[in-house]
C-alpha atoms as a PDB file:
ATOM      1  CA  UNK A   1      -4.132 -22.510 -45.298  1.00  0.00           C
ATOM      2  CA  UNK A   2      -1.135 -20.095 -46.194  1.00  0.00           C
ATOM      3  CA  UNK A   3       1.321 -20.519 -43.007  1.00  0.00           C
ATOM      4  CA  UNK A   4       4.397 -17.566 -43.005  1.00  0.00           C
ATOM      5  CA  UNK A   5       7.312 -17.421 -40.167  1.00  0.00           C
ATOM      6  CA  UNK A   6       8.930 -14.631 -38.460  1.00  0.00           C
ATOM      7  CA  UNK A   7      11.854 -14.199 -36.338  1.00  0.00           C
ATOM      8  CA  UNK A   8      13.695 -11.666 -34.439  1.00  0.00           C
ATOM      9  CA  UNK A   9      17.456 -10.230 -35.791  1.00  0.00           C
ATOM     10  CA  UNK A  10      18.931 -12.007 -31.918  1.00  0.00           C
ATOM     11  CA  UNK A  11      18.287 -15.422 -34.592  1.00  0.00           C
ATOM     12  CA  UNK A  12      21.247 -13.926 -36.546  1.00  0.00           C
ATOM     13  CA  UNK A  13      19.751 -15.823 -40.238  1.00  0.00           C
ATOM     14  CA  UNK A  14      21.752 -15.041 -43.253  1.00  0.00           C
ATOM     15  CA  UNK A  15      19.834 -13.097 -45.527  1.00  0.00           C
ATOM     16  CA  UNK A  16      19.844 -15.418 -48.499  1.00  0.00           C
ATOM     17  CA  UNK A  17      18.625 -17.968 -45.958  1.00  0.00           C
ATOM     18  CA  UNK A  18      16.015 -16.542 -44.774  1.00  0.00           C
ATOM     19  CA  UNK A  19      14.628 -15.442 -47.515  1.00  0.00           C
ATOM     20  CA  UNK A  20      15.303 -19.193 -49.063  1.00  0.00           C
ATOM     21  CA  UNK A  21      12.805 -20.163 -46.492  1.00  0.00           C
ATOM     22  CA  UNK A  22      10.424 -16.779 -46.895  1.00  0.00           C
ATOM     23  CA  UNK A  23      11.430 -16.240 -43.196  1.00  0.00           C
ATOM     24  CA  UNK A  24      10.582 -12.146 -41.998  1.00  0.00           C
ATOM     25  CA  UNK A  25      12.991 -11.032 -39.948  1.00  0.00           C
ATOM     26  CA  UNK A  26      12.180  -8.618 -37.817  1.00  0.00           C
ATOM     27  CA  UNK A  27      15.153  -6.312 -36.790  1.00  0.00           C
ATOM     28  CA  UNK A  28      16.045  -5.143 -32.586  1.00  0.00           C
ATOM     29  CA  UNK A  29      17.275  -2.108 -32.037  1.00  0.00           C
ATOM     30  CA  UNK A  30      20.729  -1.412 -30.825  1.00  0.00           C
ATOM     31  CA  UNK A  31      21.161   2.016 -28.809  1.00  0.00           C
ATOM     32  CA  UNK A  32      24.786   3.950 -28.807  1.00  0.00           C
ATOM     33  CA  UNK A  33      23.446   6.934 -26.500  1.00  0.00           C
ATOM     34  CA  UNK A  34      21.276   9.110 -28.207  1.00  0.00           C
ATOM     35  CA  UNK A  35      21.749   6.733 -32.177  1.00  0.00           C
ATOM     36  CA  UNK A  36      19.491   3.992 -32.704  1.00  0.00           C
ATOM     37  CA  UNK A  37      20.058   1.273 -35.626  1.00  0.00           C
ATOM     38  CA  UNK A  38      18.343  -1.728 -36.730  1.00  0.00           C
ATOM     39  CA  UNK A  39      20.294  -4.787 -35.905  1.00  0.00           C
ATOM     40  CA  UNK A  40      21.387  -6.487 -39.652  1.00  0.00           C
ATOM     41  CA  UNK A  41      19.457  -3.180 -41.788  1.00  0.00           C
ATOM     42  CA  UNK A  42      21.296   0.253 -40.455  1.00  0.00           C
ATOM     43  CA  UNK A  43      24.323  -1.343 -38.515  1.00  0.00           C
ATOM     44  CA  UNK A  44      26.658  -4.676 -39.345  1.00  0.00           C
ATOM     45  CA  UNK A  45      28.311  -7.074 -37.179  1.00  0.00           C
ATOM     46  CA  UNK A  46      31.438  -5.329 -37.690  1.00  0.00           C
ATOM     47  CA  UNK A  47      30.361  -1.260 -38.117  1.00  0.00           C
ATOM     48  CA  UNK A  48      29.015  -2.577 -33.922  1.00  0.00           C
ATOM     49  CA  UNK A  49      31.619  -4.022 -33.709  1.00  0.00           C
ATOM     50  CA  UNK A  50      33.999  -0.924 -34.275  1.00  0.00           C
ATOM     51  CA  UNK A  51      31.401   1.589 -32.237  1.00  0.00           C
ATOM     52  CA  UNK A  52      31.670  -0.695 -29.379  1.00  0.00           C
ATOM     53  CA  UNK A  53      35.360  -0.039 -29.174  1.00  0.00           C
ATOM     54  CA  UNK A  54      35.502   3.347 -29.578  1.00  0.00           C
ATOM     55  CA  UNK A  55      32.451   4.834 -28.139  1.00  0.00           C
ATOM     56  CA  UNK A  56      32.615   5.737 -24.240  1.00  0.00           C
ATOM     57  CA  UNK A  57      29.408   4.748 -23.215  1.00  0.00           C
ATOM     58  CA  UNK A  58      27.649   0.885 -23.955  1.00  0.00           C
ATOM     59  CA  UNK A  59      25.319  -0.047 -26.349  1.00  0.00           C
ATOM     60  CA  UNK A  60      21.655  -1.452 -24.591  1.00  0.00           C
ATOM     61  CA  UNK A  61      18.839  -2.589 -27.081  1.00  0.00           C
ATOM     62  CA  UNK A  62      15.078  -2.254 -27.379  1.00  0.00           C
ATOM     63  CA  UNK A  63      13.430  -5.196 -28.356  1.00  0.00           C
ATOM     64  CA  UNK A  64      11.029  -5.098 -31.604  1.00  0.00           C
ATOM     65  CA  UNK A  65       7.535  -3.033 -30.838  1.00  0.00           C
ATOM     66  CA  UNK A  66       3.998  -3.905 -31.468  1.00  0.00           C
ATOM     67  CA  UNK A  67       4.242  -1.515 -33.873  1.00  0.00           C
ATOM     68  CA  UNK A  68       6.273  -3.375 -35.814  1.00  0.00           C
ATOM     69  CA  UNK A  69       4.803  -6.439 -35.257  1.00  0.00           C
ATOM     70  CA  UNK A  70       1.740  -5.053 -36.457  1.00  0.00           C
ATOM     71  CA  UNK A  71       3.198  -4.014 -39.798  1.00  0.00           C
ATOM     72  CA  UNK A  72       4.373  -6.901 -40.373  1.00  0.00           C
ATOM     73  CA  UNK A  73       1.063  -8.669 -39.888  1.00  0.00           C
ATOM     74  CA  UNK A  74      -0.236  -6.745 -42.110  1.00  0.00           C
ATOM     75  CA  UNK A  75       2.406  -6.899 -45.069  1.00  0.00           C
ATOM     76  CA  UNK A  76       1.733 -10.738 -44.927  1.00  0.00           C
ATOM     77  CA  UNK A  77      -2.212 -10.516 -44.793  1.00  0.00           C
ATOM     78  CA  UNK A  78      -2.063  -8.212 -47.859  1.00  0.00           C
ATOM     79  CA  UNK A  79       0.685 -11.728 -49.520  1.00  0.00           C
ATOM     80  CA  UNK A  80      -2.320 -13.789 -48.831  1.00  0.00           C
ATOM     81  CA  UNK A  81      -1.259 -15.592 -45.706  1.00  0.00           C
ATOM     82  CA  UNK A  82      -4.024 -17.181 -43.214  1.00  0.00           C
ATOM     83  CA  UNK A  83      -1.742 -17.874 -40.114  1.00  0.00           C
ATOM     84  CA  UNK A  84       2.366 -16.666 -38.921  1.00  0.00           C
ATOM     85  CA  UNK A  85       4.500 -18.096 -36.680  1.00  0.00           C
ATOM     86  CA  UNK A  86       6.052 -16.079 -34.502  1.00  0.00           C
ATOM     87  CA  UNK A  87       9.677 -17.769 -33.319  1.00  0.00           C
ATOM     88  CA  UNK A  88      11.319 -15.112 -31.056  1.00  0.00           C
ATOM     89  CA  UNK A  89      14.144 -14.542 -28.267  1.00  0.00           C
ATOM     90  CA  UNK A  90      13.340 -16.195 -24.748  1.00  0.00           C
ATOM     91  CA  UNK A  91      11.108 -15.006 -22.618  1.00  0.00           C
ATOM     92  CA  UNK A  92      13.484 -15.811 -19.887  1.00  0.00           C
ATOM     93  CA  UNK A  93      15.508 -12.657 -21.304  1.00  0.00           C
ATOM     94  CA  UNK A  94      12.683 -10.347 -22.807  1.00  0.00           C
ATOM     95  CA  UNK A  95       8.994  -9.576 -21.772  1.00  0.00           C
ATOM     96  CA  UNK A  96       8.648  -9.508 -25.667  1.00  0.00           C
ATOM     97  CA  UNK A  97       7.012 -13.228 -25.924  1.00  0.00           C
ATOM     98  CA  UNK A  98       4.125 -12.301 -23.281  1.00  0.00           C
ATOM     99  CA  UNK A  99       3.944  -9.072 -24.798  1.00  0.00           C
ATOM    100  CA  UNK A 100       3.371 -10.932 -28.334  1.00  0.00           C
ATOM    101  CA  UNK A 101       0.692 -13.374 -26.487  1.00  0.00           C
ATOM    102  CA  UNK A 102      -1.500 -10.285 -24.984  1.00  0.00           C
ATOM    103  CA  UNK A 103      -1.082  -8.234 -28.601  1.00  0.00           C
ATOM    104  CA  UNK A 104      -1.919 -10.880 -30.336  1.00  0.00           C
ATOM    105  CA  UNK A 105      -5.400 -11.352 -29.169  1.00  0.00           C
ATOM    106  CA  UNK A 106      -6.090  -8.392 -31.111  1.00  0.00           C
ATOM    107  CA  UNK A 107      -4.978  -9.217 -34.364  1.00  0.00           C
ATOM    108  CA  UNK A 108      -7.890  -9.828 -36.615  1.00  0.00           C
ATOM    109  CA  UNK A 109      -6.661 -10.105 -40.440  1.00  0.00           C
ATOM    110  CA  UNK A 110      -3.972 -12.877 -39.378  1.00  0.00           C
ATOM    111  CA  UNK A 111      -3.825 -15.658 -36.973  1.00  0.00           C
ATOM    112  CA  UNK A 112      -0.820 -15.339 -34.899  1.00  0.00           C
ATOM    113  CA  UNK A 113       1.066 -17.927 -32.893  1.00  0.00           C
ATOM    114  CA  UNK A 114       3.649 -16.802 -30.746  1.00  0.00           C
ATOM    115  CA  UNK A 115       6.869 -19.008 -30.271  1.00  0.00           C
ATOM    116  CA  UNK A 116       8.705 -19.244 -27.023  1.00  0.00           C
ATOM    117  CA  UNK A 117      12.243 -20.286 -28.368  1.00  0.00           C
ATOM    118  CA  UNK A 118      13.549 -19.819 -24.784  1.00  0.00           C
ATOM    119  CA  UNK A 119      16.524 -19.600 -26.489  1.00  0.00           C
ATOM    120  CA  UNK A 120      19.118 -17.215 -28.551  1.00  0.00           C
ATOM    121  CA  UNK A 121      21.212 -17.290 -31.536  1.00  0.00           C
ATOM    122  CA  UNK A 122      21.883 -20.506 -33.477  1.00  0.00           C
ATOM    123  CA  UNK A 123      18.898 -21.943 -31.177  1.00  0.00           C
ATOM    124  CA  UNK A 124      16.365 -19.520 -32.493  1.00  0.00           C
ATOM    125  CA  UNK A 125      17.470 -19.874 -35.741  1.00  0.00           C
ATOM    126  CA  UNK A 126      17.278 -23.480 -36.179  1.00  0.00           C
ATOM    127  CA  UNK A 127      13.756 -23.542 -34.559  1.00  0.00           C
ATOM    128  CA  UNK A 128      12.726 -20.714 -37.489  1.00  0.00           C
ATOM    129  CA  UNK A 129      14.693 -22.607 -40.133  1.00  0.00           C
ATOM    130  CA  UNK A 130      12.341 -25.526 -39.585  1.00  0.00           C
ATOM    131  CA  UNK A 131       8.966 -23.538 -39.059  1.00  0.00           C
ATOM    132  CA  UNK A 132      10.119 -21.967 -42.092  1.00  0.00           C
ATOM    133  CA  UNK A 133      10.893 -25.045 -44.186  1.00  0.00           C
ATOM    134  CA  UNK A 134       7.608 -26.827 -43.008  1.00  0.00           C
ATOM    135  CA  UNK A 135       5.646 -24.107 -43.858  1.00  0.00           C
ATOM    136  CA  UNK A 136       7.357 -23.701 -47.668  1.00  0.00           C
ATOM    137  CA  UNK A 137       6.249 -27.621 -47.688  1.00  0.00           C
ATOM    138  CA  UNK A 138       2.450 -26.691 -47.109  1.00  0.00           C
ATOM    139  CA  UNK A 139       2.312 -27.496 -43.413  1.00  0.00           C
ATOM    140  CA  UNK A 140       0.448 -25.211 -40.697  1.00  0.00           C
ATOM    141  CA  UNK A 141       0.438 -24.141 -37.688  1.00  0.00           C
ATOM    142  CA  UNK A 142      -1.495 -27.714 -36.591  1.00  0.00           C
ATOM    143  CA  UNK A 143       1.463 -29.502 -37.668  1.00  0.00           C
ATOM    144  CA  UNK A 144       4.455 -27.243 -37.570  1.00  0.00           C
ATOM    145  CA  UNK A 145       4.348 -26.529 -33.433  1.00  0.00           C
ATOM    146  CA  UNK A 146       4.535 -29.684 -32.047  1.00  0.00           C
ATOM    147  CA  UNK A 147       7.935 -29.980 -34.068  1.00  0.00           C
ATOM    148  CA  UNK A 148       9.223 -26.669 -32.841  1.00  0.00           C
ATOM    149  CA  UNK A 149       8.389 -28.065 -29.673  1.00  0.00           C
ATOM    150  CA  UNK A 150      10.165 -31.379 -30.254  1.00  0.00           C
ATOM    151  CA  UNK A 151      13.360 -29.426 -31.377  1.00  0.00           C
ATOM    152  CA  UNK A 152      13.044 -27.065 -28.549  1.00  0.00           C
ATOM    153  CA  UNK A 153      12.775 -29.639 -25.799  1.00  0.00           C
ATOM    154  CA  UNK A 154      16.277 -31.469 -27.797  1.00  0.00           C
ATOM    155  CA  UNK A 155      18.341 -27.904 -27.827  1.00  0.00           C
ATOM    156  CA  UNK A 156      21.576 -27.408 -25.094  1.00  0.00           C
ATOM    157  CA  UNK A 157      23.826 -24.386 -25.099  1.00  0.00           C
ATOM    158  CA  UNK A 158      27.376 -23.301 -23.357  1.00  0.00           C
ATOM    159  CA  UNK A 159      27.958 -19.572 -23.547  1.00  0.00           C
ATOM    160  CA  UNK A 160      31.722 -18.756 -22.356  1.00  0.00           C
ATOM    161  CA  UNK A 161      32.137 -15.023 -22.004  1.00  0.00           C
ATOM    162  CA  UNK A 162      35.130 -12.946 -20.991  1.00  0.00           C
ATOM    163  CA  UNK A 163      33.519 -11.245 -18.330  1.00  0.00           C
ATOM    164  CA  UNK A 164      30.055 -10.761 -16.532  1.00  0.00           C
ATOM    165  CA  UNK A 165      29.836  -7.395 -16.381  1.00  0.00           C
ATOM    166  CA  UNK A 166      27.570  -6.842 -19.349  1.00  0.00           C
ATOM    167  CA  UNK A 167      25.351  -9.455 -18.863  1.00  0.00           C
ATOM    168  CA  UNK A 168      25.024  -8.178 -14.871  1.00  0.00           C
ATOM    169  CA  UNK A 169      24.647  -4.273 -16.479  1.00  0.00           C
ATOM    170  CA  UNK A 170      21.722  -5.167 -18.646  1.00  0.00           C
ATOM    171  CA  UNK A 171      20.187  -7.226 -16.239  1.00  0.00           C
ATOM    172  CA  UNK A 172      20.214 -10.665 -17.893  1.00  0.00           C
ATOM    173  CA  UNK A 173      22.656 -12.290 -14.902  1.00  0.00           C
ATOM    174  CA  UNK A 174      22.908 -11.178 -11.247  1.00  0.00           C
ATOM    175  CA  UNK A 175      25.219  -8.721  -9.100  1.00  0.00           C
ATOM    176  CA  UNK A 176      26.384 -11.377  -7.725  1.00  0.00           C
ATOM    177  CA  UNK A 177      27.467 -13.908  -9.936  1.00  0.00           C
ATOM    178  CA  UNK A 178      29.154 -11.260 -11.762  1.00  0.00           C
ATOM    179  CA  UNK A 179      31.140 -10.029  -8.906  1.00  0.00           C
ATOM    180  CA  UNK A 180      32.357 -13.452  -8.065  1.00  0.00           C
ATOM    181  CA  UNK A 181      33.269 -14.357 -11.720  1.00  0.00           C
ATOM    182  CA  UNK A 182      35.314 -10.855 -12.347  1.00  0.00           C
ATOM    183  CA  UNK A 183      37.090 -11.181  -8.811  1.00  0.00           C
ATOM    184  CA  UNK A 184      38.389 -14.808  -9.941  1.00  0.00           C
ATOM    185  CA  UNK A 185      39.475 -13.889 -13.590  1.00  0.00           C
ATOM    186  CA  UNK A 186      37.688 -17.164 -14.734  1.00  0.00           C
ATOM    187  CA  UNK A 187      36.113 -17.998 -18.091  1.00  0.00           C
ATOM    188  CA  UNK A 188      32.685 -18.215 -16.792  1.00  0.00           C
ATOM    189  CA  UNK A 189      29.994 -20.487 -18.734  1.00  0.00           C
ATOM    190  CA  UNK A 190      26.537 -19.656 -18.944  1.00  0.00           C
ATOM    191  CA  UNK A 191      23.271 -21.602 -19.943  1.00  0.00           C
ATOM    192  CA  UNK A 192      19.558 -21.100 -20.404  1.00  0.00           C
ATOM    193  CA  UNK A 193      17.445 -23.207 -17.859  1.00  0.00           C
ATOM    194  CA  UNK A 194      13.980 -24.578 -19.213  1.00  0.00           C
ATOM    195  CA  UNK A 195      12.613 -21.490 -18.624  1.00  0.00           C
ATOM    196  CA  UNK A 196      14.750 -19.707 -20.932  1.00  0.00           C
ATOM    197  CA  UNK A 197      16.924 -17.841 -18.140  1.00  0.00           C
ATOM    198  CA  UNK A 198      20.942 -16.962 -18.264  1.00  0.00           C
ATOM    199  CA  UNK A 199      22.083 -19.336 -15.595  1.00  0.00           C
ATOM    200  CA  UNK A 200      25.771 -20.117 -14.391  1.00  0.00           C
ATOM    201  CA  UNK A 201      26.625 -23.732 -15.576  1.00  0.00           C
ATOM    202  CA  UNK A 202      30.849 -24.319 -15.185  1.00  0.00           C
ATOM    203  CA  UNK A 203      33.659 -22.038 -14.632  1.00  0.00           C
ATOM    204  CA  UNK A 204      37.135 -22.389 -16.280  1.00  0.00           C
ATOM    205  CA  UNK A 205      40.464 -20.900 -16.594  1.00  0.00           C
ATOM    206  CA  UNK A 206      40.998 -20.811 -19.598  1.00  0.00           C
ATOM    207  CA  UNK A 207      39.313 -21.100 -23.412  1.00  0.00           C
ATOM    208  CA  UNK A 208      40.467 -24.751 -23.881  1.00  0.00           C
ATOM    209  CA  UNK A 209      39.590 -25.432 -20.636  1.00  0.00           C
ATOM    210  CA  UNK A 210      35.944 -24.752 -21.352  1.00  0.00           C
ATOM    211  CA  UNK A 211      36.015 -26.135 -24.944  1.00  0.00           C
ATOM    212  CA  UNK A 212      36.748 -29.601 -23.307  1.00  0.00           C
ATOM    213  CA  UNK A 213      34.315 -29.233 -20.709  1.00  0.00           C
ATOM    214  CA  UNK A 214      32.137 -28.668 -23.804  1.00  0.00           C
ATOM    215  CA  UNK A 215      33.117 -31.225 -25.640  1.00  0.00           C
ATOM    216  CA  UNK A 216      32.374 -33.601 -22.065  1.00  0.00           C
ATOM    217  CA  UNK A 217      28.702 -32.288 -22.091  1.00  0.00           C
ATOM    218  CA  UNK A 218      28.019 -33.122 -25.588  1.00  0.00           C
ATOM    219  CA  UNK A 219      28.957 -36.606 -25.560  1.00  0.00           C
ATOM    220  CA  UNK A 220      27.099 -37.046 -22.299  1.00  0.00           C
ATOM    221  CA  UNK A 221      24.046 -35.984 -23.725  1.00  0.00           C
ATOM    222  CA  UNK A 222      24.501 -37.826 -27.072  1.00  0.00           C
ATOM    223  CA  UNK A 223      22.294 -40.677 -25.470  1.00  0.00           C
ATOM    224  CA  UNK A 224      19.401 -38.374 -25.560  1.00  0.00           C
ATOM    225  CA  UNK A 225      19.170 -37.918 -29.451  1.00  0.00           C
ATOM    226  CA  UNK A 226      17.544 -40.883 -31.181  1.00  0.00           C
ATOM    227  CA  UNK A 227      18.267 -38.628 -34.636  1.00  0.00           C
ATOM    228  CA  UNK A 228      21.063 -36.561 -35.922  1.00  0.00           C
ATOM    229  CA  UNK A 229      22.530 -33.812 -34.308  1.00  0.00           C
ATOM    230  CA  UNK A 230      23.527 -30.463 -35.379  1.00  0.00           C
ATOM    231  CA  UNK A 231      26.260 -28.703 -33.714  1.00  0.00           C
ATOM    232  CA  UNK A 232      26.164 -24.723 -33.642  1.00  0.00           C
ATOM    233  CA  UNK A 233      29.165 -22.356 -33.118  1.00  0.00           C
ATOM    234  CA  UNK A 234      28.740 -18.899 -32.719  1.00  0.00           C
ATOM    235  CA  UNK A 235      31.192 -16.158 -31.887  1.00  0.00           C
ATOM    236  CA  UNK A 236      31.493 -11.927 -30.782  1.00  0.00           C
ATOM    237  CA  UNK A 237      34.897 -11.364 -33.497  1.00  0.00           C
ATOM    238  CA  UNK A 238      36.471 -14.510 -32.272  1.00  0.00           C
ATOM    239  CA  UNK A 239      37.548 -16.339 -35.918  1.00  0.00           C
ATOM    240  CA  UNK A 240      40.252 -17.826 -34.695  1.00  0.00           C
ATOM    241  CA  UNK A 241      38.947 -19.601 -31.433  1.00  0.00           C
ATOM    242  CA  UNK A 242      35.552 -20.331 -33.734  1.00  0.00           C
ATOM    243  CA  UNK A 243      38.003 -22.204 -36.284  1.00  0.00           C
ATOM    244  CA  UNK A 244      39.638 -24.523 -33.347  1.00  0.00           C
ATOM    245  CA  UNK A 245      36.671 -25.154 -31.834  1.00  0.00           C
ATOM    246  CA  UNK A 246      35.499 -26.422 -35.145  1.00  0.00           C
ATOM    247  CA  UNK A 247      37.855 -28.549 -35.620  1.00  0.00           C
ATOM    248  CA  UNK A 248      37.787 -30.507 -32.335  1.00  0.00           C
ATOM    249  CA  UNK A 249      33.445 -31.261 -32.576  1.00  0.00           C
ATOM    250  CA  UNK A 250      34.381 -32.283 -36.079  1.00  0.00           C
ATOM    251  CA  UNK A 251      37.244 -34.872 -34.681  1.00  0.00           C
ATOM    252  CA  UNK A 252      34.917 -35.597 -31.628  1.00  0.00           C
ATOM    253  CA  UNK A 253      31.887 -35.873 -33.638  1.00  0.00           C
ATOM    254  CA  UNK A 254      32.629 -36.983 -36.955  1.00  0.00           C
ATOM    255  CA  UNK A 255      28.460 -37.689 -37.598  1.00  0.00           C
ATOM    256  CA  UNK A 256      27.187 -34.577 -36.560  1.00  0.00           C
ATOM    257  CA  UNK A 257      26.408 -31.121 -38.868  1.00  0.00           C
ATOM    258  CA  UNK A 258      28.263 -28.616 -37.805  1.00  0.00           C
ATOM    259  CA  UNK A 259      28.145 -24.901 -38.619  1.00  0.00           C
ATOM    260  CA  UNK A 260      29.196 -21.633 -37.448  1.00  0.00           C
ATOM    261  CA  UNK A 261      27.657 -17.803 -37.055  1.00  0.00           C
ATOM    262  CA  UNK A 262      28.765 -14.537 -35.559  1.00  0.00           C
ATOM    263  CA  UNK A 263      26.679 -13.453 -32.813  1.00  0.00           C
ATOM    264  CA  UNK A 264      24.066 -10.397 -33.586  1.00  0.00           C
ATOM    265  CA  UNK A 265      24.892  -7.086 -32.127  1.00  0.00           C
ATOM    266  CA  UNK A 266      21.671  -7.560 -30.523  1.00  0.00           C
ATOM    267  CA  UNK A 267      23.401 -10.571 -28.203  1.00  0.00           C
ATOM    268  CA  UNK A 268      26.926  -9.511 -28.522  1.00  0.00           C
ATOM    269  CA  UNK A 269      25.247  -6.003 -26.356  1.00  0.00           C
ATOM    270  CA  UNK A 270      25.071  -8.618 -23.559  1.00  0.00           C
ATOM    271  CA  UNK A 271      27.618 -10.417 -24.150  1.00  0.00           C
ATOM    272  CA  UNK A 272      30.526  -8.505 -24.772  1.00  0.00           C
ATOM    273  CA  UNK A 273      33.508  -8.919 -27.275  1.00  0.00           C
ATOM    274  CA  UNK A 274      35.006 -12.207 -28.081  1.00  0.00           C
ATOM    275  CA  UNK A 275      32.105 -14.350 -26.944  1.00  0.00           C
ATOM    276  CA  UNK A 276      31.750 -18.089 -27.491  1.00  0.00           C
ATOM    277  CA  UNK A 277      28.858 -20.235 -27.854  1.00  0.00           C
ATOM    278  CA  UNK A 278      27.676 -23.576 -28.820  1.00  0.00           C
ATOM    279  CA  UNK A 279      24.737 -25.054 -29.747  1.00  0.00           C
ATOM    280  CA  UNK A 280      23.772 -28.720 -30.030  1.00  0.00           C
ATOM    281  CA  UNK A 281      20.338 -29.797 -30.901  1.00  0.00           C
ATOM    282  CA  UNK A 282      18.316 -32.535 -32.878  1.00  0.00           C
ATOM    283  CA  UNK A 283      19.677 -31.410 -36.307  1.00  0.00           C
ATOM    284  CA  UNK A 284      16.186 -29.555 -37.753  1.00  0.00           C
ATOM    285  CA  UNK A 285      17.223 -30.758 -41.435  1.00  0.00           C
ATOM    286  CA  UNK A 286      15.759 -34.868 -39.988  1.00  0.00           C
ATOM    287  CA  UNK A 287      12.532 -33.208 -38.795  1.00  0.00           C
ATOM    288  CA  UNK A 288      11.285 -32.260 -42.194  1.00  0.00           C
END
């Protein structure tokens, strides 16, 4: 049984990485009016980046087709492989996972098992890192979703964005929570619930405000991890504030793996400029 792994470009994997773990990743598109790219293939992090500022009108996204799924099915039937793995972005954000499900009772040459990550980012990417390193290691799909699962269940996330106003224009928070959190100028922070949704969480004033509420959730939930923990910052072009946060979880939590990522223009849509996230999960590394 020949087991491969794809992901969506929301995951944000490193090239090399991915294809250190034969991970596909399957690109979303980005829309500037009437120009479409491929998120990580036809457009960067930074060429977004520098539309985003000087283009009049926002960016929305289309999340990867059928179509392309399809292809991609078939690339890795023709490689020899039995079974995929399909670890996507939430459902809670995208009809593309129940999409997936109803498509992929159609799918003859492969075996498909869709993924509910009900998560974004350095979530997604961890759960595909593991499916992808279990799978190099000769495990299957038998074997390899019960761990996703187990990492799932372990994974907590603060998003702190400067405003709700994209999230509430492409419909992933609503009206009103983004009218009260641009009337009060606050730093709101966002979650995903267990079903995978954007839900408020904490408001704060400033940056370091919400780094230290951060830093309050993690150790509160440290009794829940009976193995190591990984600790995930991600940022929309914000080095500097990625660097300091950094530095505190590493003087907070001196045993944990920490790492850091941009956010993919395919997030960064919803999110806005100058984003900040963190990630803390069972570090996927001790489930191997």
């Amino acid at each position: 049984m020949k087991t491969a792994v794809i992901t969506d470009s929301a995951s944000y994997l490193d090239r090399n990485v991915a294809a250190k773990y034969h991970i596909l990743v399957l690109p979303i598109t980005v829309i500037f009016g009437q120009q479409q790219y491929q998120d990580g293939v036809t457009i960067t992090s930074k060429a977004f980046l520098e539309k985003l500022a000087n283009n009049d009108q926002l960016p929305t996204t289309a999340q990867v087709t059928m179509g392309q799924m399809q292809t991609a099915f078939d690339q890795l039937s023709d490689q020899g492989f039995d079974e995929v793995i399909c670890v996507n972005l939430s459902s809670g954000i995208t009809s593309f996972y129940e999409n997936l499900v109803a498509y992929s009772r159609q799918v003859t040459n492969i075996k498909v098992f869709p993924f509910d990550s009900k998560i974004a980012s350095a979530g997604e990417a961890d759960l595909a890192l593991l499916a992808g390193k279990l799978a190099l290691a000769g495990e299957n799909a038998a074997t390899i979703l019960p761990k996703l699962k187990q990492l799932r269940d372990s994974i907590h996330v603060c998003l702190v964005v400067d405003s709700l106003s994209h999230l509430q224009r492409t419909g992933r928070i609503s009206n009103t929570s983004a009218f009260f959190g641009n009337l009060l100028k606050i730093k709101p922070m966002l979650t995903f619930d267990q079903a995978g949704k954007i839900v408020p969480l904490a408001k704060d004033r400033t940056l370091r405000q919400s780094l230290e509420h951060i830093v309050r959730f993690i150790s509160e939930s440290q009794a829940d991890f009976n193995l190591p923990m990984r600790i995930s910052v991600v940022d929309a072009n914000n080095p500097e504030q990625s660097q300091a946060w950094v530095r505190r979880f590493h003087e907070q939590f001196p045993n944990a793996a920490i790492s850091t990522d941009q956010i993919s223009p395919a997030i960064t849509v919803h999110t806005g400029e100058k984003a900040m996230g963190v990630v803390w999960d069972i570090d996927w590394q001790s489930l191997v």
